[in-house]
PDB file of N, CA and C in Angstrom:
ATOM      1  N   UNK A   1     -12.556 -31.030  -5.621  1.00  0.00           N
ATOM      2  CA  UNK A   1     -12.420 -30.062  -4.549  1.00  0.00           C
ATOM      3  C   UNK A   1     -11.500 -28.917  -4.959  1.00  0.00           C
ATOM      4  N   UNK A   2     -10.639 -29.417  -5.685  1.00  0.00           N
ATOM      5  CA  UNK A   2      -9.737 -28.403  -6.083  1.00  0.00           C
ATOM      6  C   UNK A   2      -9.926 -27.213  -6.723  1.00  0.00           C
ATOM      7  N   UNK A   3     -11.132 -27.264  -7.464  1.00  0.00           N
ATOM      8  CA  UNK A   3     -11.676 -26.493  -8.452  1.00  0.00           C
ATOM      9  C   UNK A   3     -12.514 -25.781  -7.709  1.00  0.00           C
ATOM     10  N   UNK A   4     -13.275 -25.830  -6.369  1.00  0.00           N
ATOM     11  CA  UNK A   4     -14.078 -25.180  -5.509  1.00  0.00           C
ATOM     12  C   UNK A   4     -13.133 -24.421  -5.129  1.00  0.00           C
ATOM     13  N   UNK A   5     -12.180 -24.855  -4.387  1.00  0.00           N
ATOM     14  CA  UNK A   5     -11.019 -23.775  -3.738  1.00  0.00           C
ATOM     15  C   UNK A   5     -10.740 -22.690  -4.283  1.00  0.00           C
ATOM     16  N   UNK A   6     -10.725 -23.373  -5.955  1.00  0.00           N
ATOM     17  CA  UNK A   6      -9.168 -22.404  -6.598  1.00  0.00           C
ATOM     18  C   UNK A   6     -10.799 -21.101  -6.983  1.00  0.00           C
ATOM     19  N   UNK A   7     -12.255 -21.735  -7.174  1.00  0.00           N
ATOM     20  CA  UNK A   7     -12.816 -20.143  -7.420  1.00  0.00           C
ATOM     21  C   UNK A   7     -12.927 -19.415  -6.609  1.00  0.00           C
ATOM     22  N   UNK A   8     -12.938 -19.967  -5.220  1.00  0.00           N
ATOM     23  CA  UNK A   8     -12.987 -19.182  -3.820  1.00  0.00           C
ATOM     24  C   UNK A   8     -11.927 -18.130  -3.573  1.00  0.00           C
ATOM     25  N   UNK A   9     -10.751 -18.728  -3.389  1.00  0.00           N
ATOM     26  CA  UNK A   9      -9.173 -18.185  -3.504  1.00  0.00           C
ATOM     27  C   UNK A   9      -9.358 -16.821  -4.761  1.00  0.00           C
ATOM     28  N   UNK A  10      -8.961 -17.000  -5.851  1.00  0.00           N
ATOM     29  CA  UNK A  10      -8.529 -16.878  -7.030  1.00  0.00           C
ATOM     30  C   UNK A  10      -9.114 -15.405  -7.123  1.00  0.00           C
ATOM     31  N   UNK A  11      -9.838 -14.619  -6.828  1.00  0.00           N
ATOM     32  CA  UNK A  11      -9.972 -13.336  -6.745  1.00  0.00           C
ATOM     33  C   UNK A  11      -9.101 -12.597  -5.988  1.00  0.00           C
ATOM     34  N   UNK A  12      -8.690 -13.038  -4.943  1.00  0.00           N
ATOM     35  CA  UNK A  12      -8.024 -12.382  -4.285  1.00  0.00           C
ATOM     36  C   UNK A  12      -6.607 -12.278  -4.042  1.00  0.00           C
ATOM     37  N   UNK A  13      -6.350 -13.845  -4.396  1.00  0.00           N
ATOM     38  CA  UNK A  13      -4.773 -14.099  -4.860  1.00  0.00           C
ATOM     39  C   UNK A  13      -4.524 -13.004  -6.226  1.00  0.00           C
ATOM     40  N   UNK A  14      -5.096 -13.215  -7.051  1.00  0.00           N
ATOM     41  CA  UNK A  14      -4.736 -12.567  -8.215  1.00  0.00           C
ATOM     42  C   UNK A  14      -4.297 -11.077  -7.682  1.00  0.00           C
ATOM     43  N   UNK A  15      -5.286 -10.268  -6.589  1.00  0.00           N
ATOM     44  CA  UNK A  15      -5.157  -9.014  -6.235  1.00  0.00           C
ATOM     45  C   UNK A  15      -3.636  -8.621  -4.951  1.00  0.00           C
ATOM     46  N   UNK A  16      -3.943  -9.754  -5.022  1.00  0.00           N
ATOM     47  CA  UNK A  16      -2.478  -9.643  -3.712  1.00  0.00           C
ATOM     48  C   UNK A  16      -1.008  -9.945  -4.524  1.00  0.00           C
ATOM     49  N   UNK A  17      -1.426 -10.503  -6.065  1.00  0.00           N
ATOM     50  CA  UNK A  17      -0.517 -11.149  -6.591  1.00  0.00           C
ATOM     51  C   UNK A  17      -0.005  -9.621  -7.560  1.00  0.00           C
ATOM     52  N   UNK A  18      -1.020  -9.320  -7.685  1.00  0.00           N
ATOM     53  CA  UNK A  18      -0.413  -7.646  -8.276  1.00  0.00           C
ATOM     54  C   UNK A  18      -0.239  -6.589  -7.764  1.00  0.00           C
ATOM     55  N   UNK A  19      -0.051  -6.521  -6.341  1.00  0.00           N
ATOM     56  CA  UNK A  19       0.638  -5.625  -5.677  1.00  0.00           C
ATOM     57  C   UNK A  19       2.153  -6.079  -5.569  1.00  0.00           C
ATOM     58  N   UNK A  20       2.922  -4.979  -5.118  1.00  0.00           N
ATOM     59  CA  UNK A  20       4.634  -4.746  -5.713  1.00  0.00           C
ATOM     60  C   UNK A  20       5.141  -5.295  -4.313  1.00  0.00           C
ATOM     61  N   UNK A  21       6.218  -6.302  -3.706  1.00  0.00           N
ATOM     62  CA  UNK A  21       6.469  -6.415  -2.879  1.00  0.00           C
ATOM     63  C   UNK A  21       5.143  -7.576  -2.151  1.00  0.00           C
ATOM     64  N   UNK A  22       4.343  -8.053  -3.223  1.00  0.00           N
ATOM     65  CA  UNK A  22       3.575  -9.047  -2.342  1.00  0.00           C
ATOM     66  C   UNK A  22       4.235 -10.595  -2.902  1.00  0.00           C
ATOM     67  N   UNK A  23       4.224 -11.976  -1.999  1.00  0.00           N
ATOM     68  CA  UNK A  23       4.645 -12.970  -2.801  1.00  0.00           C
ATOM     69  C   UNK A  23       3.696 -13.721  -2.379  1.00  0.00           C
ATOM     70  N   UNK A  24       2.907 -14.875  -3.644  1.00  0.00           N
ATOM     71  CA  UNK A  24       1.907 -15.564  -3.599  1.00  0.00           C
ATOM     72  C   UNK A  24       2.245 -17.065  -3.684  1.00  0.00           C
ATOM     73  N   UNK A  25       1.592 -17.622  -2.642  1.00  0.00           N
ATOM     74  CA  UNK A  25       2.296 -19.591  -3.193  1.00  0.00           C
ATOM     75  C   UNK A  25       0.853 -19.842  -2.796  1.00  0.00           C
ATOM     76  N   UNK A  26      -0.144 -20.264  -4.289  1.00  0.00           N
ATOM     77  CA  UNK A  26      -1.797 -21.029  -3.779  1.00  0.00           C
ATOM     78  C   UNK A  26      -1.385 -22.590  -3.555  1.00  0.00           C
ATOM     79  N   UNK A  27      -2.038 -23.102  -2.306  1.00  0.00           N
ATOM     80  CA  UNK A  27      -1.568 -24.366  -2.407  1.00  0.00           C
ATOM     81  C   UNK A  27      -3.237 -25.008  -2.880  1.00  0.00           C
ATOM     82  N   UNK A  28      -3.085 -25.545  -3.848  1.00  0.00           N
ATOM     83  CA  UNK A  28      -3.654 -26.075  -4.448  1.00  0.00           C
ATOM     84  C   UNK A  28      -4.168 -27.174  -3.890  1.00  0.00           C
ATOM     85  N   UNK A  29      -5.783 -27.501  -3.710  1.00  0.00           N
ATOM     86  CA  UNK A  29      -6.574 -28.276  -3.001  1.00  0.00           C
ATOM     87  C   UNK A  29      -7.221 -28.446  -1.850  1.00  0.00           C
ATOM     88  N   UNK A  30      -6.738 -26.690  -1.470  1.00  0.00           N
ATOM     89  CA  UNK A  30      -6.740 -26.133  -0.050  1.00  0.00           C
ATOM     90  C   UNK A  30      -7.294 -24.833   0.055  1.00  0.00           C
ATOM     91  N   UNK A  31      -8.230 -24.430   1.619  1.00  0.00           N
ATOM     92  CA  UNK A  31      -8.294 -22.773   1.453  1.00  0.00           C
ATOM     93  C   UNK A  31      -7.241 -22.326   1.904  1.00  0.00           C
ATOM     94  N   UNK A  32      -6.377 -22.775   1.929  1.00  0.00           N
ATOM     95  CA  UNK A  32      -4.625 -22.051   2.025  1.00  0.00           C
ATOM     96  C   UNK A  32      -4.013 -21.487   1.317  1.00  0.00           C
ATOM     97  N   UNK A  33      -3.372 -19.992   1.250  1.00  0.00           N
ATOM     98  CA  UNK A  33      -2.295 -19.710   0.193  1.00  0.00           C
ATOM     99  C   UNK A  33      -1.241 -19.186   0.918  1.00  0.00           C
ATOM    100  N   UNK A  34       0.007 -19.557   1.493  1.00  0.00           N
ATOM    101  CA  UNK A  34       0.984 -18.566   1.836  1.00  0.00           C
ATOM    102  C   UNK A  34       1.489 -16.928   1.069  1.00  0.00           C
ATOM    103  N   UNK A  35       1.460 -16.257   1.747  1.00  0.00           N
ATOM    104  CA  UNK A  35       1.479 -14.795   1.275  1.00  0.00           C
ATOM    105  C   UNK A  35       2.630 -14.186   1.880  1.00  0.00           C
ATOM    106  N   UNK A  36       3.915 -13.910   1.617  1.00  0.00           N
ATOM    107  CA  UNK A  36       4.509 -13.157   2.089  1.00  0.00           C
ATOM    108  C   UNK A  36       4.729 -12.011   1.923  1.00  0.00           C
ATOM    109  N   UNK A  37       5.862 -10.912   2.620  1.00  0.00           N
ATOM    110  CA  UNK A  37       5.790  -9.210   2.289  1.00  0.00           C
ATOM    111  C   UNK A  37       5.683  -8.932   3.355  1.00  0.00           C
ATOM    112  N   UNK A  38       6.883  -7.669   3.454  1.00  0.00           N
ATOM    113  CA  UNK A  38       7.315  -6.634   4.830  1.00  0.00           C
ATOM    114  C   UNK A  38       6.095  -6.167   5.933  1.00  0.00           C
ATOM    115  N   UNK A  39       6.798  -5.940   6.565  1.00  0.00           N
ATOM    116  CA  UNK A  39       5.769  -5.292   7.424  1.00  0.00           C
ATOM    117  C   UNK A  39       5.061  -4.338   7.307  1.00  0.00           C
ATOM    118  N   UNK A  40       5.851  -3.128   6.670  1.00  0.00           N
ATOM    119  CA  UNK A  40       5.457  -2.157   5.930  1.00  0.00           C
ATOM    120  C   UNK A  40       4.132  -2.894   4.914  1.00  0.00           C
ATOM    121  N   UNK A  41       4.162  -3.507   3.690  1.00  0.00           N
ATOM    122  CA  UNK A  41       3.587  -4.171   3.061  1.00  0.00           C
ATOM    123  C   UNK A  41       2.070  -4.856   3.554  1.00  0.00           C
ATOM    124  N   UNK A  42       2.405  -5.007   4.684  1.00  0.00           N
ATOM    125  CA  UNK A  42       1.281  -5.820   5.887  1.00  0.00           C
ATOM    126  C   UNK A  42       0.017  -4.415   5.884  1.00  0.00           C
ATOM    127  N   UNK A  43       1.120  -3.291   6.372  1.00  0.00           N
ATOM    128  CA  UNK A  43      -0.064  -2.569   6.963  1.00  0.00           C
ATOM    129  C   UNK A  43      -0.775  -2.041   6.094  1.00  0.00           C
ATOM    130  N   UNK A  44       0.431  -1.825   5.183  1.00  0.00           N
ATOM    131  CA  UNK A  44      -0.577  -0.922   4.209  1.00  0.00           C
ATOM    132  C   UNK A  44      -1.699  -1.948   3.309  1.00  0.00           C
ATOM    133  N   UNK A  45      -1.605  -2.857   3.309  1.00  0.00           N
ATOM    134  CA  UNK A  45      -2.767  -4.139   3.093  1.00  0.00           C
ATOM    135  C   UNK A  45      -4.099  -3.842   3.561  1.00  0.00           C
ATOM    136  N   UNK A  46      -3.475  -4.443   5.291  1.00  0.00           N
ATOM    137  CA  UNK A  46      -4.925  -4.389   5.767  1.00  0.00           C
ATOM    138  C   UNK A  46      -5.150  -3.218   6.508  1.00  0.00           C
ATOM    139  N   UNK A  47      -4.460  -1.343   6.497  1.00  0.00           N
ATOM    140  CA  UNK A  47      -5.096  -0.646   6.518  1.00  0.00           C
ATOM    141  C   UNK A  47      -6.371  -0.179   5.688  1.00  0.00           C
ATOM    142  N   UNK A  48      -7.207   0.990   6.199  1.00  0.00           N
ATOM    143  CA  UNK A  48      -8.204   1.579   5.247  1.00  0.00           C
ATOM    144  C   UNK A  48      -7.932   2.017   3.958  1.00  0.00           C
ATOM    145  N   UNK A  49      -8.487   1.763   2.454  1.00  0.00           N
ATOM    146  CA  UNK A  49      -8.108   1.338   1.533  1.00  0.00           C
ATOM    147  C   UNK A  49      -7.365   0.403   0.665  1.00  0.00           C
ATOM    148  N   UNK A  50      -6.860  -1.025   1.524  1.00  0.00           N
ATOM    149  CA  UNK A  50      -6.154  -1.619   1.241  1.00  0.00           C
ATOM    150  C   UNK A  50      -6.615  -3.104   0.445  1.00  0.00           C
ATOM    151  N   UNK A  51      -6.165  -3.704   0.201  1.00  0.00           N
ATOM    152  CA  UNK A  51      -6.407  -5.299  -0.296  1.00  0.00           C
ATOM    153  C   UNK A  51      -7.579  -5.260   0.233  1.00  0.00           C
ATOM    154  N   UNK A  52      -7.191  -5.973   1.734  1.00  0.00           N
ATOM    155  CA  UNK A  52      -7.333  -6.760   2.507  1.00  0.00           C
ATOM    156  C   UNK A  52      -8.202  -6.502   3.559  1.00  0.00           C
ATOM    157  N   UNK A  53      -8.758  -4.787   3.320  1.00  0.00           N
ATOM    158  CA  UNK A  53      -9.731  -3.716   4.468  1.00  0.00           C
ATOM    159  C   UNK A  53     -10.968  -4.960   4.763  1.00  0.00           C
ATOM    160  N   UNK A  54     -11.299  -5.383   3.303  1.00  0.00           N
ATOM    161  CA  UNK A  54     -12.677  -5.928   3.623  1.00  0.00           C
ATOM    162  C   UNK A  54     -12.989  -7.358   3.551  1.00  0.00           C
ATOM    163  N   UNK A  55     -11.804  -7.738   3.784  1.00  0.00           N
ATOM    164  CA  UNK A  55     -12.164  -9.610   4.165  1.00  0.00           C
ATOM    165  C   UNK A  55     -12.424  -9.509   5.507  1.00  0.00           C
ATOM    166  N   UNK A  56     -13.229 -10.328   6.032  1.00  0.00           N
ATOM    167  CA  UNK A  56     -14.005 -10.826   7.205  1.00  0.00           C
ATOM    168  C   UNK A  56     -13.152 -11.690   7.788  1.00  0.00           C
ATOM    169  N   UNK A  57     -11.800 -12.568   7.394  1.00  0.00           N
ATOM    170  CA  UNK A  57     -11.336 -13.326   8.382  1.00  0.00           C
ATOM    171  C   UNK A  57      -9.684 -13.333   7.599  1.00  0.00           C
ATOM    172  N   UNK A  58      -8.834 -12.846   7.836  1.00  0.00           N
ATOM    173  CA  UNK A  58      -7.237 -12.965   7.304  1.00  0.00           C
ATOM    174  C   UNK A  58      -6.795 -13.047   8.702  1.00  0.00           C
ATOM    175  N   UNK A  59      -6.090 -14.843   8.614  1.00  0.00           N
ATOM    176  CA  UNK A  59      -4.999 -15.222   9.792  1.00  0.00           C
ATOM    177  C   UNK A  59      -3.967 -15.323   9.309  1.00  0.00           C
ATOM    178  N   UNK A  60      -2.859 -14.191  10.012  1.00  0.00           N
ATOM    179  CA  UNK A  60      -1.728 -14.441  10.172  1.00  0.00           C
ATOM    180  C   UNK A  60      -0.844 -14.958  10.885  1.00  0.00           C
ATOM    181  N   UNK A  61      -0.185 -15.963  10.069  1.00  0.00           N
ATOM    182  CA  UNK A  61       0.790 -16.478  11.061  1.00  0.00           C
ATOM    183  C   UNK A  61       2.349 -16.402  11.022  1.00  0.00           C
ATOM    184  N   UNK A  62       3.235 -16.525  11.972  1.00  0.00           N
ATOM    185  CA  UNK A  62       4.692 -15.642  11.618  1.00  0.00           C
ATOM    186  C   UNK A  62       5.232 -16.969  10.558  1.00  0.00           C
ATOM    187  N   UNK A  63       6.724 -16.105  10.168  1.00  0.00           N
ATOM    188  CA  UNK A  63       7.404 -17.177   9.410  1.00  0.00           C
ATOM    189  C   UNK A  63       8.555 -17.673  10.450  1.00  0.00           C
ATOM    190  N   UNK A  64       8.262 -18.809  11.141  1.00  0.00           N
ATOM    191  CA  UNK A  64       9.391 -19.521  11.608  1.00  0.00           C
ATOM    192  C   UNK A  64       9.114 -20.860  11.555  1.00  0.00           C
ATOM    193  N   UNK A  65      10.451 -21.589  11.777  1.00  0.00           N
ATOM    194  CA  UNK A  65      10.621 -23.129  11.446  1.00  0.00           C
ATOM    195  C   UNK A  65      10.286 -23.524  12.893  1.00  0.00           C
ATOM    196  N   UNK A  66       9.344 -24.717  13.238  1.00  0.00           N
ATOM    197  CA  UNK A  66       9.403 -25.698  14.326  1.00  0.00           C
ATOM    198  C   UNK A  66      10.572 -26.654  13.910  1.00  0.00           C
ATOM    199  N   UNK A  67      11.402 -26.944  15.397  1.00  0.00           N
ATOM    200  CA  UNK A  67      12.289 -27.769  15.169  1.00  0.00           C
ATOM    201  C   UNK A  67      11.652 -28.911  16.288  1.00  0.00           C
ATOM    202  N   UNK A  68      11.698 -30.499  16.435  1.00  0.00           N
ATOM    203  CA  UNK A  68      11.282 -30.710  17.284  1.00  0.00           C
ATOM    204  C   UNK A  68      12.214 -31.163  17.613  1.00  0.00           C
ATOM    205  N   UNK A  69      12.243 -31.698  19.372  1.00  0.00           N
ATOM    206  CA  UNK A  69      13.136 -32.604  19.383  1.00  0.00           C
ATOM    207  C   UNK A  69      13.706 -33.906  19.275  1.00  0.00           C
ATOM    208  N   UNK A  70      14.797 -34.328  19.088  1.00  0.00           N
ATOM    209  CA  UNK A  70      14.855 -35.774  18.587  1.00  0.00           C
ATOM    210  C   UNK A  70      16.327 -36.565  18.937  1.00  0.00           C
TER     211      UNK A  70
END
């Protein structure tokens, strides 16, 4: 499975991975990769001309910790 992922992924990580201010973690075995980078960084992504103009589905989700209770 891993090897399906990583050809799926792997075009686009690479492209997000060479922009300045982008950070890439592929998790391996998964269609998951955490991507971080400013906000600034965000827009100019998935504005017109960007990375990210022409993927059909990029979910973002914020960076915060769940704490539960205990």
């Amino acid at each position: 499975m891993e090897t399906y992922f990583q050809a799926l992924k792997a075009p686009l990580l690479v492209q997000l991975g060479r922009e300045a201010g982008v950070s890439v973690e592929d998790l391996k075995s998964s269609s998951e990769a955490i991507v971080t980078a400013s906000v600034a960084k965000w827009r100019e992504l998935v504005q017109q001309g960007g990375v990210l103009e022409r993927q059909s589905v990029v979910e973002v989700l914020p960076d915060i910790q769940v704490q539960g209770l205990g």
